[in-house]
C-alpha atoms as a PDB file:
ATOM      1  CA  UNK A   1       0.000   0.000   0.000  1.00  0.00           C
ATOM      2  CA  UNK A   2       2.651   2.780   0.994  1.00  0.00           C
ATOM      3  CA  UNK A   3       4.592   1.988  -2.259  1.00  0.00           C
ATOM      4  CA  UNK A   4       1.254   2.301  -4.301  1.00  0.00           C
ATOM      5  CA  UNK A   5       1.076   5.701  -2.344  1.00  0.00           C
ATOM      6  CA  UNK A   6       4.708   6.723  -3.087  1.00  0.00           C
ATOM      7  CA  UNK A   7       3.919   5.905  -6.890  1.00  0.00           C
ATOM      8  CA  UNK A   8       0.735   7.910  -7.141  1.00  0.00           C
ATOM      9  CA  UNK A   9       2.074  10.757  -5.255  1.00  0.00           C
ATOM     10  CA  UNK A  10       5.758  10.842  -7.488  1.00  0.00           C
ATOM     11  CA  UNK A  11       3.192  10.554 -10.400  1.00  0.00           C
ATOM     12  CA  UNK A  12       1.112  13.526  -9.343  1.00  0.00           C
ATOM     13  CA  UNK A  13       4.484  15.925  -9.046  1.00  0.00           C
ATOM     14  CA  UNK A  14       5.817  14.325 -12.144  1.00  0.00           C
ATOM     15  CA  UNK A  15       2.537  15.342 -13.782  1.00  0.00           C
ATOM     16  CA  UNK A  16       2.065  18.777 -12.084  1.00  0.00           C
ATOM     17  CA  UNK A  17       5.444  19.790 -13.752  1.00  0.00           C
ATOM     18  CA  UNK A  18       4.898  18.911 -16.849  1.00  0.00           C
ATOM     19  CA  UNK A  19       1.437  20.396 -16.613  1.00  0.00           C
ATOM     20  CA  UNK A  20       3.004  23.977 -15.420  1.00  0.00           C
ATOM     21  CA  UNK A  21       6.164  23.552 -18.259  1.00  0.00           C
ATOM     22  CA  UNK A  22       2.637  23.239 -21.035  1.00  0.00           C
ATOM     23  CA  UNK A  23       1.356  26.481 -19.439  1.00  0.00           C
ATOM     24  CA  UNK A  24       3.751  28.667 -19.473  1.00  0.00           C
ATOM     25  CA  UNK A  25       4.526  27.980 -23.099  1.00  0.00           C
ATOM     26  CA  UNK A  26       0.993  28.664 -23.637  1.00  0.00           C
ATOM     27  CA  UNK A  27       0.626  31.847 -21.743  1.00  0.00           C
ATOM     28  CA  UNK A  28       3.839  32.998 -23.782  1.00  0.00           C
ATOM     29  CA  UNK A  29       2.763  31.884 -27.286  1.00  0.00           C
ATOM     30  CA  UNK A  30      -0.712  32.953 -26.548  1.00  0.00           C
ATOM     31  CA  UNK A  31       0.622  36.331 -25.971  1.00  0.00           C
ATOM     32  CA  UNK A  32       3.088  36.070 -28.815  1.00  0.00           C
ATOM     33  CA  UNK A  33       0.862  35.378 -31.624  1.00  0.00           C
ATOM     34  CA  UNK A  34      -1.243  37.768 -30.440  1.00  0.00           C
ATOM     35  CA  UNK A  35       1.668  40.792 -30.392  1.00  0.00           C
ATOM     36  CA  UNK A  36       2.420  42.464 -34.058  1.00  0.00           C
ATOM     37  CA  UNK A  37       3.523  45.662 -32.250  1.00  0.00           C
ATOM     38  CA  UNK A  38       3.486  47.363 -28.906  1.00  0.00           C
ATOM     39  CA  UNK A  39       4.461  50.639 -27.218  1.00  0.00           C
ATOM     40  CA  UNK A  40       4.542  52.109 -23.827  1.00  0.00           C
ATOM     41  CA  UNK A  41       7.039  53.436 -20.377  1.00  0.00           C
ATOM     42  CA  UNK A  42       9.576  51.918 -18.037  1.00  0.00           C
ATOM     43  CA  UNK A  43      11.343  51.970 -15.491  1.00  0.00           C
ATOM     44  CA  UNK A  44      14.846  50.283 -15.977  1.00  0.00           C
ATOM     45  CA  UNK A  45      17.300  49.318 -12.427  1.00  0.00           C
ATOM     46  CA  UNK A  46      21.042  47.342 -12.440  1.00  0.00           C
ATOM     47  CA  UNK A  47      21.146  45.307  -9.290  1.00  0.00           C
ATOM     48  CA  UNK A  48      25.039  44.063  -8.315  1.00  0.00           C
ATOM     49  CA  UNK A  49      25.101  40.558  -7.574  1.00  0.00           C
ATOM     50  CA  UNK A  50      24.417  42.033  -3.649  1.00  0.00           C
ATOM     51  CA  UNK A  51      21.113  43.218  -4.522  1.00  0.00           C
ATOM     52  CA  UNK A  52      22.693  46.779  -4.434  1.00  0.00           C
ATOM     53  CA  UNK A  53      20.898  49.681  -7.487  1.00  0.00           C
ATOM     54  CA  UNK A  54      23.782  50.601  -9.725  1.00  0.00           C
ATOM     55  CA  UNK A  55      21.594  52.372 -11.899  1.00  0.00           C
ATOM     56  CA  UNK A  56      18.263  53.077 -12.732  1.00  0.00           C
ATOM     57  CA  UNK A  57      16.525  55.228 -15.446  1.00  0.00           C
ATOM     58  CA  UNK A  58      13.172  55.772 -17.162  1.00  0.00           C
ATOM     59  CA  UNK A  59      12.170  56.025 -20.818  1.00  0.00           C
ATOM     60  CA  UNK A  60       9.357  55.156 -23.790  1.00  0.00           C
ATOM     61  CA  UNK A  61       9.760  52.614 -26.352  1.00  0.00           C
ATOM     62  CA  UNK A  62       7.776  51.139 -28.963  1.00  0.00           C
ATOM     63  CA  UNK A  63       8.296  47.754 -31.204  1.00  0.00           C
ATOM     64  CA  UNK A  64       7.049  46.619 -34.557  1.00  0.00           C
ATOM     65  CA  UNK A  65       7.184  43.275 -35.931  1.00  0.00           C
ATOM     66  CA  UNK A  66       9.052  41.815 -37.655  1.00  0.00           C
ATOM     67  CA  UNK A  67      12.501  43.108 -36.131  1.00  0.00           C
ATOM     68  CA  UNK A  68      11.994  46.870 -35.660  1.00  0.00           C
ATOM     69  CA  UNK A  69      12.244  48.787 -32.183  1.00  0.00           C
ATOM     70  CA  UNK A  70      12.656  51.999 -30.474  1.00  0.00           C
ATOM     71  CA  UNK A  71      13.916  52.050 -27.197  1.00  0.00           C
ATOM     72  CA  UNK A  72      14.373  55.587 -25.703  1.00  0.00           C
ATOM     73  CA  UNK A  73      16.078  56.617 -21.913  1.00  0.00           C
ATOM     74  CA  UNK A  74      14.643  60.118 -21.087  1.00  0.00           C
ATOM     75  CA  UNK A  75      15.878  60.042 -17.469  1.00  0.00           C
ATOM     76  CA  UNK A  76      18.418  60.660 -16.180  1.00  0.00           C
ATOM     77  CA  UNK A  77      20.247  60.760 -19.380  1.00  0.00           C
ATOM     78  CA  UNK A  78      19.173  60.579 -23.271  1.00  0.00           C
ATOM     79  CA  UNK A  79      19.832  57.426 -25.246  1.00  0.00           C
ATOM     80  CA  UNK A  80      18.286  56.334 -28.016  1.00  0.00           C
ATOM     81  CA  UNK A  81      18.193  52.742 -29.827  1.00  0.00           C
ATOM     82  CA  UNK A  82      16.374  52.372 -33.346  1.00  0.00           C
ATOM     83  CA  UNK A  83      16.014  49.020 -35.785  1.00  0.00           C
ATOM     84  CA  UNK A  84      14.761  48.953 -39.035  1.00  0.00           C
ATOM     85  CA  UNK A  85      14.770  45.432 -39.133  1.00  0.00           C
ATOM     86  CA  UNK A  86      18.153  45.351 -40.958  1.00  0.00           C
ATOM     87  CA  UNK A  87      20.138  48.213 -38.757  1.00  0.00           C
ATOM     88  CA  UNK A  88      20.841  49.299 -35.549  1.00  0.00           C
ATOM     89  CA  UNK A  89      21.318  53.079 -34.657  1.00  0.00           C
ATOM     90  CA  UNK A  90      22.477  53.999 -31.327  1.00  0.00           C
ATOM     91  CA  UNK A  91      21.899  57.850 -30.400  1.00  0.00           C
ATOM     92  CA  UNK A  92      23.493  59.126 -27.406  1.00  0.00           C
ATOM     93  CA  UNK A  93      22.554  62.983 -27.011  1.00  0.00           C
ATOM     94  CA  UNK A  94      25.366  63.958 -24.776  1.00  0.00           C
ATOM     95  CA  UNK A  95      28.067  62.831 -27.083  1.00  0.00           C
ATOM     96  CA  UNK A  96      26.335  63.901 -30.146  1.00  0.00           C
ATOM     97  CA  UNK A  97      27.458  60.486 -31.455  1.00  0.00           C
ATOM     98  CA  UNK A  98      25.502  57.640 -33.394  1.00  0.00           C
ATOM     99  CA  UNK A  99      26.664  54.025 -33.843  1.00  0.00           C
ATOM    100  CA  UNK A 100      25.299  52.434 -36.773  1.00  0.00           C
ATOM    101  CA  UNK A 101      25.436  48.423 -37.043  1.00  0.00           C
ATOM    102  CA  UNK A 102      24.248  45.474 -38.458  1.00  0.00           C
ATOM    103  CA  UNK A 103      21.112  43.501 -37.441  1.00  0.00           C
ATOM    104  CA  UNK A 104      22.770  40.368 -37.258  1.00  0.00           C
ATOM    105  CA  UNK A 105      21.621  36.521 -35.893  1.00  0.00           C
ATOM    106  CA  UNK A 106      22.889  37.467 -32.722  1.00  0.00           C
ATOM    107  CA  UNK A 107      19.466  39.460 -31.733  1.00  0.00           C
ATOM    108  CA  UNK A 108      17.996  36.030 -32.294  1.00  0.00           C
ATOM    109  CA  UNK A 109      19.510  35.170 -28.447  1.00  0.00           C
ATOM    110  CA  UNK A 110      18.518  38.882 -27.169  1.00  0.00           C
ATOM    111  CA  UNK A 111      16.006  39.943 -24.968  1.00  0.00           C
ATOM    112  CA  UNK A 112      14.285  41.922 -27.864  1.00  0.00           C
ATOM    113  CA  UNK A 113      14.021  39.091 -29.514  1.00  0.00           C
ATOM    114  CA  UNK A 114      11.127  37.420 -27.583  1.00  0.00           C
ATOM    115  CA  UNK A 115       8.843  40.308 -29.040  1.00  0.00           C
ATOM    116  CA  UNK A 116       9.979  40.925 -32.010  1.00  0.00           C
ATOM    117  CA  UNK A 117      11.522  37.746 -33.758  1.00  0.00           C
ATOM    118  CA  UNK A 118       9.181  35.729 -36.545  1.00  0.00           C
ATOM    119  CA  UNK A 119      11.542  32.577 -35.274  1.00  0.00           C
ATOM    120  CA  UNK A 120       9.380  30.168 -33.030  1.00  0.00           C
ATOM    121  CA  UNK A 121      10.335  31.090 -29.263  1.00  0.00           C
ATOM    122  CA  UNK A 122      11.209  27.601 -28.141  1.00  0.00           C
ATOM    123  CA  UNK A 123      14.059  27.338 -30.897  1.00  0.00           C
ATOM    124  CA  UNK A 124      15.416  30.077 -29.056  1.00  0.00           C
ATOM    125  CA  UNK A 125      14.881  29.895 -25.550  1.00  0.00           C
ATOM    126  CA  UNK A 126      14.354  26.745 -22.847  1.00  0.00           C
ATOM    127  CA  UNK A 127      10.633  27.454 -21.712  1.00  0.00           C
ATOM    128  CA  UNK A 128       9.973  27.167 -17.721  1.00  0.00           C
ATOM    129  CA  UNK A 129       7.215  27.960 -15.553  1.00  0.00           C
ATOM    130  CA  UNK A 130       8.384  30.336 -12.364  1.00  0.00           C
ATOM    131  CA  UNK A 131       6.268  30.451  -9.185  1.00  0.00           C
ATOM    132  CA  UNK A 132       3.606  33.240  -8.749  1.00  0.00           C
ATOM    133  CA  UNK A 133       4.800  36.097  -7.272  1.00  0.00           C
ATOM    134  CA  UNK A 134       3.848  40.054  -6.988  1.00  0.00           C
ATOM    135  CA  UNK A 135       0.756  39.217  -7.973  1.00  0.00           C
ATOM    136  CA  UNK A 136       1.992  38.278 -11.516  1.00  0.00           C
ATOM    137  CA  UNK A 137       2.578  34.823 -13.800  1.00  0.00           C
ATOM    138  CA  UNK A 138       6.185  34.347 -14.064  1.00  0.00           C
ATOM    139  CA  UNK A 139       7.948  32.430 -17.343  1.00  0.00           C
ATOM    140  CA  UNK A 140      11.907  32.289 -17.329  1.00  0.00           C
ATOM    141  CA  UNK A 141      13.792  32.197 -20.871  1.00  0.00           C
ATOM    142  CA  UNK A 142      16.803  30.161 -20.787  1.00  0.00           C
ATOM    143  CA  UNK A 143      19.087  30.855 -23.965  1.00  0.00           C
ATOM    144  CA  UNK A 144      19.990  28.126 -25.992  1.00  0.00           C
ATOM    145  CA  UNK A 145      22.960  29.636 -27.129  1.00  0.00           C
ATOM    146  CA  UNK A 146      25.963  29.338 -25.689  1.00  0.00           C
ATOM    147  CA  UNK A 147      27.799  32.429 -25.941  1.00  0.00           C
ATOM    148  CA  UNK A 148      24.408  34.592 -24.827  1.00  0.00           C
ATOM    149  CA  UNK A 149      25.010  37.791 -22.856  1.00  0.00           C
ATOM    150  CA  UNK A 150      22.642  36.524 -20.248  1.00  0.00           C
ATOM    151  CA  UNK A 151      21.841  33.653 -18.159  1.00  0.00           C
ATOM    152  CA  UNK A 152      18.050  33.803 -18.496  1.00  0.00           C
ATOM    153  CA  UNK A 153      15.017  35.993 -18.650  1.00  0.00           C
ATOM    154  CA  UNK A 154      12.122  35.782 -15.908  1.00  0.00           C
ATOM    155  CA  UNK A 155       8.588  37.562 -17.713  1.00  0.00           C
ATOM    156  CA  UNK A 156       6.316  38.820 -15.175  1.00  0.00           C
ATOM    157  CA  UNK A 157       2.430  38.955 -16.986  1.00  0.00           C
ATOM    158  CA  UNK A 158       0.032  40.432 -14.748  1.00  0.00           C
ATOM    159  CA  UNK A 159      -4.011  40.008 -16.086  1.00  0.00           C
ATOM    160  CA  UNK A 160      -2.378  38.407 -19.873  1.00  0.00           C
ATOM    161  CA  UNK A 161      -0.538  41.641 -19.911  1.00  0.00           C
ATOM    162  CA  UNK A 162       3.376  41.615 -19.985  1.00  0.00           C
ATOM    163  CA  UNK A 163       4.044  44.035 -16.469  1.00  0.00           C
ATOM    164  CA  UNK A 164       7.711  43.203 -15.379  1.00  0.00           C
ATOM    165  CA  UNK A 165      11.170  41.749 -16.751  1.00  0.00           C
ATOM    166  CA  UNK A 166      14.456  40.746 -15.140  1.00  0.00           C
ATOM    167  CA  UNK A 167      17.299  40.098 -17.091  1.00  0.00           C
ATOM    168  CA  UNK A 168      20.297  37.772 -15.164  1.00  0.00           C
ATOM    169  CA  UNK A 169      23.944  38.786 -16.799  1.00  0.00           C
ATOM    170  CA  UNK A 170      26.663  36.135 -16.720  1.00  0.00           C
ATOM    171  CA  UNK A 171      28.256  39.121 -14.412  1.00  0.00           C
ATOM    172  CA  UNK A 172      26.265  38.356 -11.905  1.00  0.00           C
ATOM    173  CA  UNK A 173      23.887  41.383 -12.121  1.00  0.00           C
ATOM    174  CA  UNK A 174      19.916  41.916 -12.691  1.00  0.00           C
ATOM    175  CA  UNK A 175      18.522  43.773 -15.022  1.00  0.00           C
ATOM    176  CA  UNK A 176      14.743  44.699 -13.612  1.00  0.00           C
ATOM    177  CA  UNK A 177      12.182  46.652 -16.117  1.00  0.00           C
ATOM    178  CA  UNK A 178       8.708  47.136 -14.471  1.00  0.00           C
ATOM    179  CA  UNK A 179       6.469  48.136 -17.945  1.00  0.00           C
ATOM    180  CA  UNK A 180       3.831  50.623 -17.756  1.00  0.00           C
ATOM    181  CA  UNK A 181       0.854  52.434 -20.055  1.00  0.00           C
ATOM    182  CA  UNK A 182       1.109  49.540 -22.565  1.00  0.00           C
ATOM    183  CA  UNK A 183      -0.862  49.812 -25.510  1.00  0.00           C
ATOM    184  CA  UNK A 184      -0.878  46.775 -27.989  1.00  0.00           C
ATOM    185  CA  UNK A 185      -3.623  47.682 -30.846  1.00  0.00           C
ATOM    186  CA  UNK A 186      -2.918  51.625 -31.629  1.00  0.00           C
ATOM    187  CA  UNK A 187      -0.847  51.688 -35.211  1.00  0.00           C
ATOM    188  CA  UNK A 188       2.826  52.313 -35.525  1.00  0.00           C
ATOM    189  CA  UNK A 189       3.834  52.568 -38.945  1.00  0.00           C
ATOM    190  CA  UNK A 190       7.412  51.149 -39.905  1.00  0.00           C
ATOM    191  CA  UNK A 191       8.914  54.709 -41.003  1.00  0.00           C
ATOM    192  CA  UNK A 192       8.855  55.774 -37.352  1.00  0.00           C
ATOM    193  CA  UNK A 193      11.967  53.146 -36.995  1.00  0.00           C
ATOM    194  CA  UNK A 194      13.954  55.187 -39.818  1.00  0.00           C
ATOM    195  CA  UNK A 195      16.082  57.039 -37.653  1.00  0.00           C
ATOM    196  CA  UNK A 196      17.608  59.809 -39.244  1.00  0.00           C
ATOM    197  CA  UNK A 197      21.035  61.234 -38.161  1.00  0.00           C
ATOM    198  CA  UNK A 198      21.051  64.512 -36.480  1.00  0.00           C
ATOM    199  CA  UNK A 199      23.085  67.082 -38.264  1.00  0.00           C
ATOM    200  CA  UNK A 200      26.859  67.855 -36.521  1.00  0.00           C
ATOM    201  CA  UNK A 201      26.528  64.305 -34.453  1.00  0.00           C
ATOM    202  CA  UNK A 202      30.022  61.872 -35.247  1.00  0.00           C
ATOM    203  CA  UNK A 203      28.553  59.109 -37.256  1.00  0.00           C
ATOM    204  CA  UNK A 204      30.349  55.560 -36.416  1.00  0.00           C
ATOM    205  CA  UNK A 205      29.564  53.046 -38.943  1.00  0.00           C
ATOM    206  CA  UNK A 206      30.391  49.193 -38.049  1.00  0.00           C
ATOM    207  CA  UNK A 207      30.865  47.227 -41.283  1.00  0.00           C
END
């Protein structure tokens, strides 16, 4: 009787696992195929490794499938990040410089490519379910490639809307983004990721 007991009971957690693993692909492809382009505010903090705020900042962004995005600090400094799909400007006001470079497979294993890849999510990133917490459903991304800039992502959803990110560095420190005034169905039209260069800013173009 007790090892009937033992076997139902392993085959209840064994099941229960695999049950949450099925969800939280769902609740992330549900949202996915759902997303063709999204806009709205956040807050950004760096956390050392001793849960101490480096830095924190605020800002707008918007996205666009497939590959475009516009990712904007506004506090405390001004930084601007713009793809086209096929290039990446970087636009940092107090230098009066802009990067130019290459979209290249490596934003296949980036953060920004959860929302605005056309490549099926699990071919990129191990799915897992993460316990509820701050009254949200959690989902961490761990990349499948090896040389990735990060150890995994944890997606907070709160109501089937995306509310919080945290972003674990192979440095040891967190990346937090708590997401705000996100709007999912008002249009964004592709030219708004043309970024054009601002006149007297040092252009640096990576080949």
């Amino acid at each position: 009787m007790r090892l009937k007991t033992l076997f139902l009971f392993t085959l209840f957690i064994f099941s229960s696992a695999v049950y949450a693993e099925v969800s939280a692909k769902q609740t992330l492809q549900s949202f996915l195929s759902k997303l063709n382009q999204m806009s709205g505010e956040f807050t950004q903090l760096i956390v050392s490794e001793q849960g101490k705020t480096i830095r924190s900042a605020t800002g707008i962004f918007k996205i666009k499938k497939p590959g475009m995005f516009d990712w904007q600090y506004k506090e405390p400094y001004s930084q601007q990040i713009v793809s086209n799909g096929q290039k990446i400007w970087i636009h940092d006001e107090d230098l009066e410089q802009v990067s130019i470079r290459q979209v290249s497979e490596s934003l296949n294993s980036s953060p920004l490519s959860i929302f605005v890849s056309d490549s099926p999510i699990e071919n990129i990133f191990v799915i897992e379910s993460q316990p509820f917490s701050d009254d949200a459903d959690w989902i961490r991304l761990t990349p499948k490639e090896e040389n990735s800039s990060f150890q995994y992502i944890d997606i907070g959803f709160k109501n089937n809307k995306l509310y919080k990110m945290a972003l674990q560095d192979n440095f040891g420190q967190t990346t937090r983004l708590l997401f705000t005034q996100i709007a999912q169905h008002s249009p964004i039209n592709a030219a708004d990721f043309e970024f054009i260069v601002p006149e007297g800013a040092d252009v640096f173009e990576e080949q």
